[in-house]
Protein backbone atom coordinates (compact mmCIF):
# COMPACT_ATOMS: atom_id res chain seq x y z
CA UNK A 1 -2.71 -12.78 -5.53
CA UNK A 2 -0.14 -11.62 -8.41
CA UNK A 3 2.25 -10.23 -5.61
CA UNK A 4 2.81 -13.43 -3.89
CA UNK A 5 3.66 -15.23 -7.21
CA UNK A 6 6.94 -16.96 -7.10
CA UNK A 7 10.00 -14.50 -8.27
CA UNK A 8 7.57 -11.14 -8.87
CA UNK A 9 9.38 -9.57 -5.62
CA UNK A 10 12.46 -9.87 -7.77
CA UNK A 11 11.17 -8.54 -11.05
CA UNK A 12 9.33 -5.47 -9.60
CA UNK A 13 12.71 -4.73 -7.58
CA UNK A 14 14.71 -5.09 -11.14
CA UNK A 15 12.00 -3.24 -12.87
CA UNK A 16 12.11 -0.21 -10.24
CA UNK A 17 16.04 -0.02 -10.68
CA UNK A 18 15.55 -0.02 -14.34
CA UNK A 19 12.68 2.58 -14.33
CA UNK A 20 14.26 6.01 -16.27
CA UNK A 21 11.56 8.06 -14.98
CA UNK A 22 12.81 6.22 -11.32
CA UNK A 23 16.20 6.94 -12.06
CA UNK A 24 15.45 10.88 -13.06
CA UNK A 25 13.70 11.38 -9.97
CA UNK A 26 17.00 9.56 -7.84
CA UNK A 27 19.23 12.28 -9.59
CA UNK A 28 16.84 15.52 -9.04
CA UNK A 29 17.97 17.89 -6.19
CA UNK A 30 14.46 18.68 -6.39
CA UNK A 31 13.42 15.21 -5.33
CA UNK A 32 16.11 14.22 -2.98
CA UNK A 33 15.44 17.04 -0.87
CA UNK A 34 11.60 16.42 -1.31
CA UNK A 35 12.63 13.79 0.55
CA UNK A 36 14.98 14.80 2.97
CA UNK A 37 11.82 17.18 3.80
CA UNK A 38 9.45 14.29 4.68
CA UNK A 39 11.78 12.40 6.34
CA UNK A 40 12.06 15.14 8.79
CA UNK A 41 8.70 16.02 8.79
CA UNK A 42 7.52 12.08 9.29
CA UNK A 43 10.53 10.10 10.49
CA UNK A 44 10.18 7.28 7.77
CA UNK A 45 13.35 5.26 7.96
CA UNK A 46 12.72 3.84 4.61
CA UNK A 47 13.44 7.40 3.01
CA UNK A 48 16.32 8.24 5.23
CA UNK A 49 19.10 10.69 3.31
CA UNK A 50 22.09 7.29 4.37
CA UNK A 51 19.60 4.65 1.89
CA UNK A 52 19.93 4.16 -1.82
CA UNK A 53 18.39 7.28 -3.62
CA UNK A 54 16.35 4.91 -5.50
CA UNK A 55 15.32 3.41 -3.01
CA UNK A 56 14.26 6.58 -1.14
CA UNK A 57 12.17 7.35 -4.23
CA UNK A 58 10.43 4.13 -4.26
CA UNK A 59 9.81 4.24 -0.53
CA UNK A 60 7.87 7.28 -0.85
CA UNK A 61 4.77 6.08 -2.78
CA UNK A 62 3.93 4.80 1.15
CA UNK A 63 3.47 8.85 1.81
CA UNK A 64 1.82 9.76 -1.40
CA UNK A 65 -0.58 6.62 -0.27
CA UNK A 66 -1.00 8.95 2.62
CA UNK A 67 -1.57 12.27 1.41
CA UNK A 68 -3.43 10.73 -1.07
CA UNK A 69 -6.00 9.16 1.80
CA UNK A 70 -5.86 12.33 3.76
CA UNK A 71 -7.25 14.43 0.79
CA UNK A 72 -9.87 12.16 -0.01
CA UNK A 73 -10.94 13.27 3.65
CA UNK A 74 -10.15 16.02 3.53
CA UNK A 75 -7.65 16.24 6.43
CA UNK A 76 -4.28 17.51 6.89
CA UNK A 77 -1.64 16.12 4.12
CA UNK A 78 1.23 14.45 6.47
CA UNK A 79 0.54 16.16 9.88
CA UNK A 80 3.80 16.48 12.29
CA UNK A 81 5.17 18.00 14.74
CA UNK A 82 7.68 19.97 12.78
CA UNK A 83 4.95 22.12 11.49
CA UNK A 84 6.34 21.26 7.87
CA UNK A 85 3.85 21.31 5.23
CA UNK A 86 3.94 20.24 1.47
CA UNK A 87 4.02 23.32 -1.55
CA UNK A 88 1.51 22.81 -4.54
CA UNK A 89 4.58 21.74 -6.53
CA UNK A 90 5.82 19.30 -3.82
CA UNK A 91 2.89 17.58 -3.31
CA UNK A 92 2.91 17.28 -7.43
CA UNK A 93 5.73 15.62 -7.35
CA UNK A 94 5.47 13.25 -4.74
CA UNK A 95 2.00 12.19 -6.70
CA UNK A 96 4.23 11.83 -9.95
CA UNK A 97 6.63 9.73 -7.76
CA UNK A 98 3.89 7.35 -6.40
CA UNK A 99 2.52 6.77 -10.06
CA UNK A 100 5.69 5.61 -11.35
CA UNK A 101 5.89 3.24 -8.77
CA UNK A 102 2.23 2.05 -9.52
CA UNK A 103 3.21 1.88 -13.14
CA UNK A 104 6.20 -0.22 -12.18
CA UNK A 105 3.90 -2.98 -10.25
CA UNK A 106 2.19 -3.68 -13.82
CA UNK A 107 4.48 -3.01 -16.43
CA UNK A 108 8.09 -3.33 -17.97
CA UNK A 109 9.20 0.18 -17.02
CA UNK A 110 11.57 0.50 -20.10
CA UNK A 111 8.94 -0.19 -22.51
CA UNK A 112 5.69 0.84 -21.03
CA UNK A 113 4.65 -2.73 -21.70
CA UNK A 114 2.28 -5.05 -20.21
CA UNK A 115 3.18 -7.77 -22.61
CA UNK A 116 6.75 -7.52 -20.97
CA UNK A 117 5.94 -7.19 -17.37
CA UNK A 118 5.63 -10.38 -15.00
């Protein structure tokens, strides 16, 4: 498989730092407290307010996999104990955060190219 091709872990990591659209979403209050909001709501370390923003970002396409998966069933987006549910435009942009990371598996996020990418 392309993911366990030698030194792809280390280009997808340099092309997820190098993402703009990455780097937007690591600088929006909007986002970081998107994400501040799961993390409450779901306790996923990986998106915990002490990691790299960008990081945090990336981290989330895991819970748009999941609301994604819940929709299809058409069960509860990211149940919890919390009660804490997801707005129309939250849930928006947590699906616009798990694309970019999709888009970063396959192609040089600077150029939009698949020529460029691994």
């Amino acid at each position: 498989e392309w993911k366990q091709a030698a030194g792809y872990k280390a280009w997808s990591f340099a092309n997820e730092e190098r993402s703009p659209a990455l780097q937007r979403f690591a600088r929006d209050s909007r986002c970081l407290a998107l994400l501040d909001k799961l993390h409450a709501a779901t306790g996923y370390a990986p998106i915990a307010a002490e990691k790299p923003a960008l990081r945090r970002v990336v981290a989330a396409k895991f819970l748009d996999t999941l609301a994604s998966i819940a929709e299809t069933h058409g069960m509860e987006v990211l149940p919890n104990t919390s009660g804490l549910s997801l707005s129309p435009q939250e849930r928006s942009l947590l699906a616009e955060i798990g694309w970019e990371v999709k888009r970063c598996w396959y192609q040089d996020s600077t150029e939009a190219s698949v020529a460029k990418s691994f």
